[in-house]
C-alpha atoms as a PDB file:
ATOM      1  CA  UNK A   1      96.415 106.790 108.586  1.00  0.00           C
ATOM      2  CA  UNK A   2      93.621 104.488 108.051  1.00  0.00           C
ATOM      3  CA  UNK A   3      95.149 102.194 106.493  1.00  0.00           C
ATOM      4  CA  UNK A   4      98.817 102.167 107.127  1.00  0.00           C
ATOM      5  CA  UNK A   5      99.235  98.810 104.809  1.00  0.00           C
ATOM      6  CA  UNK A   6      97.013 101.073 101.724  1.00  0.00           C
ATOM      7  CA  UNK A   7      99.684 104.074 102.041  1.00  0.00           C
ATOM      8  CA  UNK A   8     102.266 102.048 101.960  1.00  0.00           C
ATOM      9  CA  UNK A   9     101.345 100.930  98.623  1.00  0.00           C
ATOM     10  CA  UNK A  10      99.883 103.955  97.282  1.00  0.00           C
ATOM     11  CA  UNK A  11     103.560 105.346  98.136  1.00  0.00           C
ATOM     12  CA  UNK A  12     105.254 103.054  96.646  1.00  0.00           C
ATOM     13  CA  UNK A  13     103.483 102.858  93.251  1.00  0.00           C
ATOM     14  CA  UNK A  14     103.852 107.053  93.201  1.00  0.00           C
ATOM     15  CA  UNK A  15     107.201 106.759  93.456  1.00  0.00           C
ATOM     16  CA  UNK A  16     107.500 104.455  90.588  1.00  0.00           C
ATOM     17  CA  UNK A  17     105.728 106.963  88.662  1.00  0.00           C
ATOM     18  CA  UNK A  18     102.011 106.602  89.246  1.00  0.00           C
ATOM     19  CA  UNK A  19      99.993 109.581  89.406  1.00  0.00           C
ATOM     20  CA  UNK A  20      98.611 110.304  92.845  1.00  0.00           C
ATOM     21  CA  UNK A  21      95.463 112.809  93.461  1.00  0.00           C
ATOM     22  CA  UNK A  22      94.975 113.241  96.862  1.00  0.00           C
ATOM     23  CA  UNK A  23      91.384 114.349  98.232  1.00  0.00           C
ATOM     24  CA  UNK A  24      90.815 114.679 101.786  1.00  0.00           C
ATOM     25  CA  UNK A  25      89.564 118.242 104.150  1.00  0.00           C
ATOM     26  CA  UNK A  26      92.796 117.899 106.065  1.00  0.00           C
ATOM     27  CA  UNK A  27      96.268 117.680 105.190  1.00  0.00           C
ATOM     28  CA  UNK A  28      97.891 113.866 105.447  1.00  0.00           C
ATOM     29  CA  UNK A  29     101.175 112.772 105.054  1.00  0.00           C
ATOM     30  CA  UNK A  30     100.043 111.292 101.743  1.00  0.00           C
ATOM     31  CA  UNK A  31      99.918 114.724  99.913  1.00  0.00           C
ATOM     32  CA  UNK A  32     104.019 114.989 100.244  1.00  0.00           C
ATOM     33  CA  UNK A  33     103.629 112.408  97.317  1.00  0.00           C
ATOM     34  CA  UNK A  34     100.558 113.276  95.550  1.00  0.00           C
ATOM     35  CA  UNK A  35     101.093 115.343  92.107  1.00  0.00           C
ATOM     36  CA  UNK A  36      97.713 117.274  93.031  1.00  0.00           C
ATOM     37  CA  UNK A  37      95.835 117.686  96.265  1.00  0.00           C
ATOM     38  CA  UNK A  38      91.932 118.657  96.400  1.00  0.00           C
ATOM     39  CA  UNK A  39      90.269 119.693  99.670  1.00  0.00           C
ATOM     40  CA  UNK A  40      86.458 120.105 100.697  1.00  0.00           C
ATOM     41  CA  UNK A  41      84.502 120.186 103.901  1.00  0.00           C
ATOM     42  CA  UNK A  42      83.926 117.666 105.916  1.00  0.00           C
ATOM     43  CA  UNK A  43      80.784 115.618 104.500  1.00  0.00           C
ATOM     44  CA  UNK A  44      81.363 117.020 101.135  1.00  0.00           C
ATOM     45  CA  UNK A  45      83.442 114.181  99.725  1.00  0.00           C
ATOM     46  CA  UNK A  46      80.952 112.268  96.959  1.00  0.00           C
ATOM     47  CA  UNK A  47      79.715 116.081  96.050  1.00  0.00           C
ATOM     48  CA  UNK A  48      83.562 116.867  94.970  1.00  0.00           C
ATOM     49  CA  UNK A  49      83.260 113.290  92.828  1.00  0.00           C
ATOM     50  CA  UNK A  50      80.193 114.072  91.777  1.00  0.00           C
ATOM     51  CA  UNK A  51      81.245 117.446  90.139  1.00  0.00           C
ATOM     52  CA  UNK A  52      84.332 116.015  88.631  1.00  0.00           C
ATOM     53  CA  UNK A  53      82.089 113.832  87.122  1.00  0.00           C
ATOM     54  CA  UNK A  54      79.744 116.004  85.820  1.00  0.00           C
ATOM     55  CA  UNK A  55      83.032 118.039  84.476  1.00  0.00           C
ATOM     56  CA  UNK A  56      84.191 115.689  82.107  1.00  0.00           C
ATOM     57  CA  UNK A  57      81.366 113.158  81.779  1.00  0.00           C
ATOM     58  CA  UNK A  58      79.620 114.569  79.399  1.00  0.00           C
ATOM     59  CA  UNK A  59      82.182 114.538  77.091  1.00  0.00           C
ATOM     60  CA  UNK A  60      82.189 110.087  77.452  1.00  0.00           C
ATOM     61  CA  UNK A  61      78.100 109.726  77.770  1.00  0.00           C
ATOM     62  CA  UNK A  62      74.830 111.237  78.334  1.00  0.00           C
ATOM     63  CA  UNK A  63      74.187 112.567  82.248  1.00  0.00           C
ATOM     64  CA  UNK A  64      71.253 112.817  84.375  1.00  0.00           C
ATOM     65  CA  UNK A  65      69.868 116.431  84.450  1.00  0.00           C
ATOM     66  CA  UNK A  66      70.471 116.476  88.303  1.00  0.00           C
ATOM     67  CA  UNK A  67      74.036 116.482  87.758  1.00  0.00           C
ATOM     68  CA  UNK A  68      74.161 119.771  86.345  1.00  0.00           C
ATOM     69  CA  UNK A  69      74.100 121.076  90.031  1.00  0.00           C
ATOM     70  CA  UNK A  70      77.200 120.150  91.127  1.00  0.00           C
ATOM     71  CA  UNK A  71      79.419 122.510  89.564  1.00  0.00           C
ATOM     72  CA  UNK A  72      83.781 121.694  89.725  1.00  0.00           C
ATOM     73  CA  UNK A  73      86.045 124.148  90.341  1.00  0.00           C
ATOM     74  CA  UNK A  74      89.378 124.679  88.735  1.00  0.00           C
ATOM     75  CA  UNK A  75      91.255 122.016  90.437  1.00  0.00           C
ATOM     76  CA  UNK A  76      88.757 119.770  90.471  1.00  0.00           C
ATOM     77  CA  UNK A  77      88.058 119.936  87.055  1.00  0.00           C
ATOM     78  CA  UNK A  78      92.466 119.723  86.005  1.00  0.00           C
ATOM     79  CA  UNK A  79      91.869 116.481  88.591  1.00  0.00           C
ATOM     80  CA  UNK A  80      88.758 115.029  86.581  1.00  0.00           C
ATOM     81  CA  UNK A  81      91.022 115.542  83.318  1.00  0.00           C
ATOM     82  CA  UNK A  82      94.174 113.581  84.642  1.00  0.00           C
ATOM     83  CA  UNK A  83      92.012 110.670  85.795  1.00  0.00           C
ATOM     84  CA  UNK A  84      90.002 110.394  82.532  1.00  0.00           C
ATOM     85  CA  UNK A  85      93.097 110.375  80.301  1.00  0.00           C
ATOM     86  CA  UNK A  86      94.579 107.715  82.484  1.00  0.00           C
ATOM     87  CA  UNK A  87      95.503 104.437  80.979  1.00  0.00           C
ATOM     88  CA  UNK A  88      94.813 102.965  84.176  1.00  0.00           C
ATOM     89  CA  UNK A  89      92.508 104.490  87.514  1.00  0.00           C
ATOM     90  CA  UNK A  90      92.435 102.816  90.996  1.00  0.00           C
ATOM     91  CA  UNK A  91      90.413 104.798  93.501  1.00  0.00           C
ATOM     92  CA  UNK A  92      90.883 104.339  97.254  1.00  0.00           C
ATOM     93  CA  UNK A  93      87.537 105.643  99.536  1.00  0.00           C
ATOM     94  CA  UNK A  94      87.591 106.288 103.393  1.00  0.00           C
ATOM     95  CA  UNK A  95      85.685 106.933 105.510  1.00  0.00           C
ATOM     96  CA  UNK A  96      87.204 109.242 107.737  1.00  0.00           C
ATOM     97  CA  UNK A  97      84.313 111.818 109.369  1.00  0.00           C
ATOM     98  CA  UNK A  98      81.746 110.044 107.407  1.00  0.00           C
ATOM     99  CA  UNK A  99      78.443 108.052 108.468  1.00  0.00           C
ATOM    100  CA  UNK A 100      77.665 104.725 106.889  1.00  0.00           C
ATOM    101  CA  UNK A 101      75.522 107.255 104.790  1.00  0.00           C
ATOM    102  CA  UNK A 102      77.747 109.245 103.399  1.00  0.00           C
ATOM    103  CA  UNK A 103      80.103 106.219 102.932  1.00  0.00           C
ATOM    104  CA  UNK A 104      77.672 105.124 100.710  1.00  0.00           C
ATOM    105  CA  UNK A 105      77.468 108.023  99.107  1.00  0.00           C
ATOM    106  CA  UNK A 106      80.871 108.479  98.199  1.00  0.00           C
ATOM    107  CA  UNK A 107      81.242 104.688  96.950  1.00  0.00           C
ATOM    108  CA  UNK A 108      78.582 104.548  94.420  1.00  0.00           C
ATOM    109  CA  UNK A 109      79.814 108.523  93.428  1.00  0.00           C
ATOM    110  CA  UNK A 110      83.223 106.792  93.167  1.00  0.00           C
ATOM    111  CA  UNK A 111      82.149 103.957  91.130  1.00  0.00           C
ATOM    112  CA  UNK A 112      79.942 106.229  89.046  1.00  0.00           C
ATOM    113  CA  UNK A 113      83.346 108.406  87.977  1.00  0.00           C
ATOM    114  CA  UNK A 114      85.296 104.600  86.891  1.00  0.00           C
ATOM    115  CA  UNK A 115      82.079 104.304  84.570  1.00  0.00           C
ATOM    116  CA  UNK A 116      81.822 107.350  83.248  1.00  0.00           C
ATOM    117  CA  UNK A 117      85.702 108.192  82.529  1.00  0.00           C
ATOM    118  CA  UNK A 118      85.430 104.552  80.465  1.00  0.00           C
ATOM    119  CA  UNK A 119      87.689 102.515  83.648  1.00  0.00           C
ATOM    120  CA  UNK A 120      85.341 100.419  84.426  1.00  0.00           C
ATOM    121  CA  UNK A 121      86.012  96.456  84.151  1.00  0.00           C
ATOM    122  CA  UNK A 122      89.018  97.117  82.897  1.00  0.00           C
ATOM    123  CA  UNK A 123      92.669  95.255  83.990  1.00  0.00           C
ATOM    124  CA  UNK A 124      94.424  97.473  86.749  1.00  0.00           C
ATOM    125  CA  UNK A 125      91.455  99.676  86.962  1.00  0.00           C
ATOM    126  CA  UNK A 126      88.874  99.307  90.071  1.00  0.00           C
ATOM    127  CA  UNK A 127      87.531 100.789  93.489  1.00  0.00           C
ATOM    128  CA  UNK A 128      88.872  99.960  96.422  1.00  0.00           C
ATOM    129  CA  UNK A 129      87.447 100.589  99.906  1.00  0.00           C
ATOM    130  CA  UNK A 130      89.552 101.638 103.082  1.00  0.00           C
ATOM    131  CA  UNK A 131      88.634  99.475 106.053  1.00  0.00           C
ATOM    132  CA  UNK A 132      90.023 100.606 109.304  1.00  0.00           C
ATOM    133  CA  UNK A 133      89.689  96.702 110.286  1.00  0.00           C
ATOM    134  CA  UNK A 134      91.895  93.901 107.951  1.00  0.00           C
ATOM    135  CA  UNK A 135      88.958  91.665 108.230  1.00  0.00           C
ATOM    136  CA  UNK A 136      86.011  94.026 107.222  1.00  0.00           C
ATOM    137  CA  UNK A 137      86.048  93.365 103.278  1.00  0.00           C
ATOM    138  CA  UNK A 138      85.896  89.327 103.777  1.00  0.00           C
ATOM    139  CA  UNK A 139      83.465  89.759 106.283  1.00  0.00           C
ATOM    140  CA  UNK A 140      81.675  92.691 103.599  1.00  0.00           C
ATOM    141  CA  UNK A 141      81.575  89.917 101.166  1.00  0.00           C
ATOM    142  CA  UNK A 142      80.239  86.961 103.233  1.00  0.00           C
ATOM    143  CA  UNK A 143      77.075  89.669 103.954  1.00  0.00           C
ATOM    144  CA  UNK A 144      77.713  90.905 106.928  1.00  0.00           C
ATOM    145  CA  UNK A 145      76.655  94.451 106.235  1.00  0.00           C
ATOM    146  CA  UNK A 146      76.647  98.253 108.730  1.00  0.00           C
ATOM    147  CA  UNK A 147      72.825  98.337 109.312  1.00  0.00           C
ATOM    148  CA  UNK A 148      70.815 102.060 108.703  1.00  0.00           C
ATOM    149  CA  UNK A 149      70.205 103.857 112.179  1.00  0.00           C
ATOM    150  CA  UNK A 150      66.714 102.737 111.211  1.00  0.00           C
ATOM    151  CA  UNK A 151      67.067  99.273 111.467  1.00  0.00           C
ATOM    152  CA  UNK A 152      68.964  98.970 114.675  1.00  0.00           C
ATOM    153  CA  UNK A 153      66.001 101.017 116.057  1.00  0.00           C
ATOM    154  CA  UNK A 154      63.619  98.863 115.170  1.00  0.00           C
ATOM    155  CA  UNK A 155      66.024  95.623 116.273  1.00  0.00           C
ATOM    156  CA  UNK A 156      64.468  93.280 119.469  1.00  0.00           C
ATOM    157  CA  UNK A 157      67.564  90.878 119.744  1.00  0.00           C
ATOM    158  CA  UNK A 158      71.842  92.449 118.249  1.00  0.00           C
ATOM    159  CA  UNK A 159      74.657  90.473 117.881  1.00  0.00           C
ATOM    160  CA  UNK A 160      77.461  92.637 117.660  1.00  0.00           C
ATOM    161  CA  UNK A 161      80.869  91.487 117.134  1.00  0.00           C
ATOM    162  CA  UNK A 162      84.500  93.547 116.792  1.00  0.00           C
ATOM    163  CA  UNK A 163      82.425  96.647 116.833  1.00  0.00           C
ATOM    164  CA  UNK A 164      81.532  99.135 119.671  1.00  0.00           C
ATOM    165  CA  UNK A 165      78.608 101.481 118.018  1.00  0.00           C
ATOM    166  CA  UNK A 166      77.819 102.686 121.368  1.00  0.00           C
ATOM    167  CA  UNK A 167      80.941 104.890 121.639  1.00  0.00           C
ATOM    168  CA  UNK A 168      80.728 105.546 117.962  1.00  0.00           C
ATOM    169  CA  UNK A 169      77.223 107.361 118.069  1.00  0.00           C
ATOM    170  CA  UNK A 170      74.574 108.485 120.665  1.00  0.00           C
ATOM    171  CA  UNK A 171      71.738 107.106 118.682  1.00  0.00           C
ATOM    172  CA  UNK A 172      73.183 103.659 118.329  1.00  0.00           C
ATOM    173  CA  UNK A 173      73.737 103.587 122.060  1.00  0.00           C
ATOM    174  CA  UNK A 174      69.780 104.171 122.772  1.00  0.00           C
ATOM    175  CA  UNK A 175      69.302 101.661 120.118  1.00  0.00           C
ATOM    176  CA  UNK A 176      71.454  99.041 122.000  1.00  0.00           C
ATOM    177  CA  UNK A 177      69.730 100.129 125.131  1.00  0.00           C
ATOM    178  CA  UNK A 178      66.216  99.698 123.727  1.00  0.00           C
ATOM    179  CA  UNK A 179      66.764  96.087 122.803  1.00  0.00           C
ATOM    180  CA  UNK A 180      65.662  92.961 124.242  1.00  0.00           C
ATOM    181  CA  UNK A 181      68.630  91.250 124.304  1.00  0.00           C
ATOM    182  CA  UNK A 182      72.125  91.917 123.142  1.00  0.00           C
ATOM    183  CA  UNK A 183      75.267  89.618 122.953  1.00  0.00           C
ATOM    184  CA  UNK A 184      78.903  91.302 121.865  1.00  0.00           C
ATOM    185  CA  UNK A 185      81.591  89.250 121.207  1.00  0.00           C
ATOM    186  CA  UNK A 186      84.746  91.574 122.117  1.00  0.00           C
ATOM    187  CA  UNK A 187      88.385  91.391 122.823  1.00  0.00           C
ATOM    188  CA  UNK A 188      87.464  94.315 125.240  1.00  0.00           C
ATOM    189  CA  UNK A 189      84.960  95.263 127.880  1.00  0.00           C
ATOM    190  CA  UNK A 190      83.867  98.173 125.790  1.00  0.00           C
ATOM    191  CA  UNK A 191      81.332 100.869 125.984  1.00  0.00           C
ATOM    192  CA  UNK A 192      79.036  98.565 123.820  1.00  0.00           C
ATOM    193  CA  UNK A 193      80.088  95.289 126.011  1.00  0.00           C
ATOM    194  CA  UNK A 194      78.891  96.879 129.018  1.00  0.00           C
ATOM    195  CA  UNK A 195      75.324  97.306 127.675  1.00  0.00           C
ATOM    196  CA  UNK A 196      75.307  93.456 126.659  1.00  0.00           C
ATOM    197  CA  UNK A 197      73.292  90.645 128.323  1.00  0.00           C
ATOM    198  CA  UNK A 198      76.148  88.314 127.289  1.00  0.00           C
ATOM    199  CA  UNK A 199      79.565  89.226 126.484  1.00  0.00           C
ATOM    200  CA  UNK A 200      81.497  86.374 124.361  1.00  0.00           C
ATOM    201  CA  UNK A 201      85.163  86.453 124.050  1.00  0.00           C
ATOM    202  CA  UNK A 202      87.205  86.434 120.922  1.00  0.00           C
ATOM    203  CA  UNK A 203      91.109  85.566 120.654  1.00  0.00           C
ATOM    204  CA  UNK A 204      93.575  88.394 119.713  1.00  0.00           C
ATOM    205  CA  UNK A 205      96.102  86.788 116.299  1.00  0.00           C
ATOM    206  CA  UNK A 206      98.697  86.694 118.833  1.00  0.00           C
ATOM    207  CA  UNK A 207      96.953  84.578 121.303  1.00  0.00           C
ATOM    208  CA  UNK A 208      96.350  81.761 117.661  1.00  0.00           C
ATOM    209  CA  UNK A 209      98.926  79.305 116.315  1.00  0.00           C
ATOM    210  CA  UNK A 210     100.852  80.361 113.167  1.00  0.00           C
ATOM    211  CA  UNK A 211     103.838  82.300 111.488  1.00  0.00           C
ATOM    212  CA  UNK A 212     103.566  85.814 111.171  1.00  0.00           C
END
């Protein structure tokens, strides 16, 4: 659902045999395929990873003491298992009813469980992140990075382009508001373009040139 591209692949490669574990609080039309389903409350998604990592870690290298905390459950810990003893481990995040925070969060406690369970570097083995938007990895990797609350507060001038934080969280629309001057470049006049000082347009791919 936030990707529809993603689950088209992820359904595809279980149905050629790939183990799926799916891990989500809600049901999704992904579990129909997945050989195991885990579910947690919302906000709770790198302290599942972080359990199934301290689970089976252990057994593959020494863990911080802090780990001990998070203990797995059943499930979890049958889940931690299958993806360990895989030859090869691909992990898709979300981000679906998390902050940039706990998006974090869940990355590096993603990332964490490749190293520990011995995946990581390796061919056909990696971390991939969901983006709602096709061009948010390229524009990830040229350095155009989700600022902390803290730094938007603290912002004079924003440029603020495909995005509309303002309807995305009361404290980023006082931010907006606080600042000197704001320009949004937007293929809509949304809640975040009608805050701006300048509004800058930005073509649609069906209103470009090309073959699609």
């Amino acid at each position: 659902e936030e990707a529809p591209i993603w689950w088209l692949r992820v359904k595809q490669a279980a149905e050629r045999g790939a183990t799926l574990i799916v891990a989500n609080p809600r049901p999704t039309k992904t579990d129909r395929y997945a050989a195991q389903t885990l579910r947690y409350s919302y906000g709770g998604e790198a302290a599942l990873v972080l359990s199934m990592i301290s689970a089976v870690g252990s057994q593959k290298t020494r863990l911080p003491d802090w780990l001990a905390g998070f203990k797995a459950g059943a499930e979890a810990r049958e889940a931690a298992k299958t993806l360990v003893d895989a030859k090869n481990l691909v992990i898709l995040f979300g981000q679906e009813g998390a902050s940039l925070e706990s998006t974090q969060a869940l990355a590096q406690a993603c990332a964490n469980f490749l190293f520990v369970s011995d995946h990581s570097g390796k061919p056909e083995s990696g971390l991939i992140g969901v983006w709602q938007q096709v061009n948010s990895q390229g524009a990830w990797e040229m350095g155009l990075k989700p600022a902390a609350l803290k730094h938007y507060q603290a912002a004079r001038a924003m440029y603020i382009a495909a995005a509309d934080p303002a309807a995305d969280d009361t404290a980023l629309r006082e931010a907006i508001q606080n600042a000197e001057f704001v320009v949004v470049q937007e293929l809509f006049l949304t809640e975040t373009a009608r805050l701006a000082d300048v509004v800058l347009p930005a073509q649609a791919y069906t209103e470009r040139d090309g073959s699609y």
